[in-house]
N, C-alpha and C. Protein backbone atom coordinates (compact mmCIF):
# COMPACT_ATOMS: atom_id res chain seq x y z
N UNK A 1 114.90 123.43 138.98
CA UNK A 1 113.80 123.77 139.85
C UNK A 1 112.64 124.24 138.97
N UNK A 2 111.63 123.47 139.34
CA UNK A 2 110.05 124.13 138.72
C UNK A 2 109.70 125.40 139.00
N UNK A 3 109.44 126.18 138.09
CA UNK A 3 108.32 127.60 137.95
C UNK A 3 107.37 127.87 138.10
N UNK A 4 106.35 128.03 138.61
CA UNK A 4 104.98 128.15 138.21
C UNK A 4 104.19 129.60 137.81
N UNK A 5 104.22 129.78 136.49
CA UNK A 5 104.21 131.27 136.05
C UNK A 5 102.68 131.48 135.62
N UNK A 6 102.04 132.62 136.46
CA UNK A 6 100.53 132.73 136.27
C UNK A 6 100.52 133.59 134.71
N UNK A 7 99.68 133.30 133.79
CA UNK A 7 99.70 133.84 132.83
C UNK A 7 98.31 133.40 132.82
N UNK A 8 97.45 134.40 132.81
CA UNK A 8 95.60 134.08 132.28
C UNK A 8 95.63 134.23 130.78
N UNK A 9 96.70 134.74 129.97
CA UNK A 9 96.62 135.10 128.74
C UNK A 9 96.30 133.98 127.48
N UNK A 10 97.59 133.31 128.47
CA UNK A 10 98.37 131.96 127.69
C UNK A 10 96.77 131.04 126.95
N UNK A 11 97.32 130.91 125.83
CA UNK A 11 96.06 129.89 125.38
C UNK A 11 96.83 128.21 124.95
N UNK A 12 96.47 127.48 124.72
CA UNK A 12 97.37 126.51 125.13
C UNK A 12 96.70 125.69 123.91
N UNK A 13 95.57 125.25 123.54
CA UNK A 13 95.01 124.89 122.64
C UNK A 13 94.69 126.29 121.33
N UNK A 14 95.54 125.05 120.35
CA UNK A 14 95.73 125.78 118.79
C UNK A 14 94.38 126.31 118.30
N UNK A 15 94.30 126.97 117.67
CA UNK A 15 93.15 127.27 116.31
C UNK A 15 93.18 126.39 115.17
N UNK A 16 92.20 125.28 115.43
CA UNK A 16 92.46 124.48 114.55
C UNK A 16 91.56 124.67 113.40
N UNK A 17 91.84 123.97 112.50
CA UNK A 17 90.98 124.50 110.58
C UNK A 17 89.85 123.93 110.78
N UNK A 18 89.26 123.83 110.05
CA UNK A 18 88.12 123.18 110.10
C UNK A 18 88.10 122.14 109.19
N UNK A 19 87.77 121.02 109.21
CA UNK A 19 88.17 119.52 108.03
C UNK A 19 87.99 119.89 106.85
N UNK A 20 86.88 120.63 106.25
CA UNK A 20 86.72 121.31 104.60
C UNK A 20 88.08 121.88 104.67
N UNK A 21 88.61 123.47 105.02
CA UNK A 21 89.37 123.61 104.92
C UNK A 21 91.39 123.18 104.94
N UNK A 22 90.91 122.34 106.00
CA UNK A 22 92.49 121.61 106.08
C UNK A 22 92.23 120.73 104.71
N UNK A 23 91.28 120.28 104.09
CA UNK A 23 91.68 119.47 103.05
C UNK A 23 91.84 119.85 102.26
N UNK A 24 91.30 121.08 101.59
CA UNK A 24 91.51 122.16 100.84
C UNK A 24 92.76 122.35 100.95
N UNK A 25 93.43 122.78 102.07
CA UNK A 25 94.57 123.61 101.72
C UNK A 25 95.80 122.17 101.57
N UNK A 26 95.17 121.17 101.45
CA UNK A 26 96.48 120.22 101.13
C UNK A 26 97.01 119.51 102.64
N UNK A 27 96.64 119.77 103.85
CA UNK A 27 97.36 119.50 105.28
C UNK A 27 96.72 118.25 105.24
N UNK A 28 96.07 117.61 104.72
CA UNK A 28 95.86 116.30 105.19
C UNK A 28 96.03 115.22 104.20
N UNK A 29 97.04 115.59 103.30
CA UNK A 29 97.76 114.79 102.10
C UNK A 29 98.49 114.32 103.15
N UNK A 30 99.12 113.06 102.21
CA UNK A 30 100.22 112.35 102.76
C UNK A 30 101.38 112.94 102.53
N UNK A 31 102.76 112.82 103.36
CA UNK A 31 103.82 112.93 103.14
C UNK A 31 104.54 113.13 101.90
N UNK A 32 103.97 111.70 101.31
CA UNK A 32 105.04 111.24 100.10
C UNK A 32 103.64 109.81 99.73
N UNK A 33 104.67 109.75 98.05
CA UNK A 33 103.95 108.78 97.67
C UNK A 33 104.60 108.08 96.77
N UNK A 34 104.99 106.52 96.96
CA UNK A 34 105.85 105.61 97.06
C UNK A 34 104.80 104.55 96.06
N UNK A 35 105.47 104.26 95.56
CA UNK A 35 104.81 102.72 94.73
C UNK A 35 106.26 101.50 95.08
N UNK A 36 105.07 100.78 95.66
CA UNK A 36 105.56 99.38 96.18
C UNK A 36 105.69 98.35 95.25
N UNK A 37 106.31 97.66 94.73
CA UNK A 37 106.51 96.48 94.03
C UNK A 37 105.79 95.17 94.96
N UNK A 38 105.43 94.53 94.29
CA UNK A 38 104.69 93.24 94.79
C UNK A 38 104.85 92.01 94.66
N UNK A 39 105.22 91.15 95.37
CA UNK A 39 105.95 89.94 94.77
C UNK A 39 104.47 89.09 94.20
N UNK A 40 104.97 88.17 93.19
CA UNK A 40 103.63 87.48 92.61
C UNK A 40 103.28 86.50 93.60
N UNK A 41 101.56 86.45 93.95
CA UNK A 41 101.49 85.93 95.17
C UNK A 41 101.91 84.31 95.06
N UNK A 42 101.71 83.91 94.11
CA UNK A 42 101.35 82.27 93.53
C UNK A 42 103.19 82.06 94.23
N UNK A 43 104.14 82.39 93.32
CA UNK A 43 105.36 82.27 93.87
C UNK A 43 105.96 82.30 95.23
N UNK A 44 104.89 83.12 96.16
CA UNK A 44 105.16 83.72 97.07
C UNK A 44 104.79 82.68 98.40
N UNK A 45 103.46 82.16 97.90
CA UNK A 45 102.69 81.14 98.85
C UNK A 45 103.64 80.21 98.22
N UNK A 46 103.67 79.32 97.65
CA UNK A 46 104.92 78.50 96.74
C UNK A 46 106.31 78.57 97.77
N UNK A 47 106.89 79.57 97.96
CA UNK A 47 107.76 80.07 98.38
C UNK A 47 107.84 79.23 99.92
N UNK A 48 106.47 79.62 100.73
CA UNK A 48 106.10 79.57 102.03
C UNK A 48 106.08 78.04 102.32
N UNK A 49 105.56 77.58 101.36
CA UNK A 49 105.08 75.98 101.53
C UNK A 49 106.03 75.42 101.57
N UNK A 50 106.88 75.52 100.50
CA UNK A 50 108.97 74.79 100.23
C UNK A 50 109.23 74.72 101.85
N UNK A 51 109.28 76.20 102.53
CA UNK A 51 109.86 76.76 103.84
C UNK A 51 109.27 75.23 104.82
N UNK A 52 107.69 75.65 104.44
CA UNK A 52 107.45 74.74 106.08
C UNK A 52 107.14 73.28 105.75
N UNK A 53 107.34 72.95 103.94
CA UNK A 53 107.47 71.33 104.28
C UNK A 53 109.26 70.79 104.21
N UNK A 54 110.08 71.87 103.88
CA UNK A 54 111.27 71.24 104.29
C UNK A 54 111.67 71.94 105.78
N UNK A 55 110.85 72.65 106.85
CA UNK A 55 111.54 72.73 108.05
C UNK A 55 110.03 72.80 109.17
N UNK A 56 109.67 71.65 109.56
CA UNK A 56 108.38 71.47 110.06
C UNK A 56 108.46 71.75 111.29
N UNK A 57 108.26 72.78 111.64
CA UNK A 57 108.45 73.57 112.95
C UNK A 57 107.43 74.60 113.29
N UNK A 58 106.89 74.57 114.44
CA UNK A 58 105.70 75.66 114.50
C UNK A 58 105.69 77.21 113.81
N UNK A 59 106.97 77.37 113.66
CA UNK A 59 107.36 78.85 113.36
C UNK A 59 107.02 78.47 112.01
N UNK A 60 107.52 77.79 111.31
CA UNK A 60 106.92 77.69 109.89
C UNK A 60 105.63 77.22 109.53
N UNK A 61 104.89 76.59 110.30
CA UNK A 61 103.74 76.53 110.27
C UNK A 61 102.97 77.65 110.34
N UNK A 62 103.10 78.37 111.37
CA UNK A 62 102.04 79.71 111.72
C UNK A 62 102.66 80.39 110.54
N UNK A 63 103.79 80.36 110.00
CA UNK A 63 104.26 81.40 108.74
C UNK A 63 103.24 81.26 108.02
N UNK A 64 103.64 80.24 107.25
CA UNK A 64 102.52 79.50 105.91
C UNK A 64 100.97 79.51 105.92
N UNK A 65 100.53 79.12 107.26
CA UNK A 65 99.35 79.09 107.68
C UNK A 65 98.67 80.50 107.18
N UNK A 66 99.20 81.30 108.10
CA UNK A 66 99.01 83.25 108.14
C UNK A 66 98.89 83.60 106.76
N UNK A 67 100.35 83.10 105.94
CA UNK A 67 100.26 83.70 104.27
C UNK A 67 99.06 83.33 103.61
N UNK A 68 99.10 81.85 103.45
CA UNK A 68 97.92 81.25 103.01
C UNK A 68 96.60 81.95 103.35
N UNK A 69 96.06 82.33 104.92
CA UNK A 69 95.05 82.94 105.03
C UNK A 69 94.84 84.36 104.45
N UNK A 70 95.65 85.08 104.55
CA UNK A 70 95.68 86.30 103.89
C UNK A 70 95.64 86.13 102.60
N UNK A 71 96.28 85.35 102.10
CA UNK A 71 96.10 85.47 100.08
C UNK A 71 94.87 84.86 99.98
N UNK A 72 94.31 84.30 100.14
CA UNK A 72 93.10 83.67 100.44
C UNK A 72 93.00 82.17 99.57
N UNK A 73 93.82 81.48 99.84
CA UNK A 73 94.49 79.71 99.58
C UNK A 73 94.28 79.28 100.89
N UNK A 74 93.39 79.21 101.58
CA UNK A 74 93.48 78.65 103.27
C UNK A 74 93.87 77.11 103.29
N UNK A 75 93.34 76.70 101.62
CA UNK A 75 92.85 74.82 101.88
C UNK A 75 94.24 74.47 101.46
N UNK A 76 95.51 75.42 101.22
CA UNK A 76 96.97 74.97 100.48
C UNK A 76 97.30 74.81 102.15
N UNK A 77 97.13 75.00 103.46
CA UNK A 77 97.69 75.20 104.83
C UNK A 77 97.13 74.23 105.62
N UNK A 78 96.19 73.36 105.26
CA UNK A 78 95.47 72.77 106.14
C UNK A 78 96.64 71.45 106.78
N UNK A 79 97.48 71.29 106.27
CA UNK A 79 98.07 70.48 106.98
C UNK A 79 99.04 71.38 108.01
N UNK A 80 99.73 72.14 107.57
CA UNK A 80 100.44 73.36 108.89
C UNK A 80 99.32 73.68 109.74
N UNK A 81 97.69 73.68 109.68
CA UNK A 81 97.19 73.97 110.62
C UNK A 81 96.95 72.47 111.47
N UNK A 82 96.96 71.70 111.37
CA UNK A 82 97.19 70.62 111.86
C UNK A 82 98.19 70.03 112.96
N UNK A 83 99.41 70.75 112.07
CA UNK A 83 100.45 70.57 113.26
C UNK A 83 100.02 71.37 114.12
């Protein structure tokens, strides 16, 4: 069963820092800090292309397509954009 308890006291919103200070004191660092390994892209698009010219299927198309646009090789996809 619900309560409904009058309290005028209650404050409900925190005291928050002010952005100079929260950065100062470190609260708006990250967690943690991780170094990612990176696969070499050349191998990687390489990789993608093998995929969608030995299994020519839309799913491998939009794969290859996507990689290609992001590494920025768009003209290695122009035939997956085709299909």
């Amino acid at each position: 069963m619900a309560t409904n308890i009058e309290n005028n006291r209650r404050r409900i919103v925190p005291h928050w820092l002010e952005f100079q200070l929260a950065l100062q004191s470190g609260e708006l660092d990250p967690t943690e800090t991780r170094l990612v390994s990176a696969l070499p892209a050349d191998s990687f698009i390489l990789k993608k292309k093998e995929e969608w010219t030995n299994n020519r299927t839309l799913l491998f198309a939009t794969d290859f397509l996507g990689v290609a646009y992001v590494m920025g090789y768009p003209e290695l996809a122009i035939d997956a954009a085709k299909f």
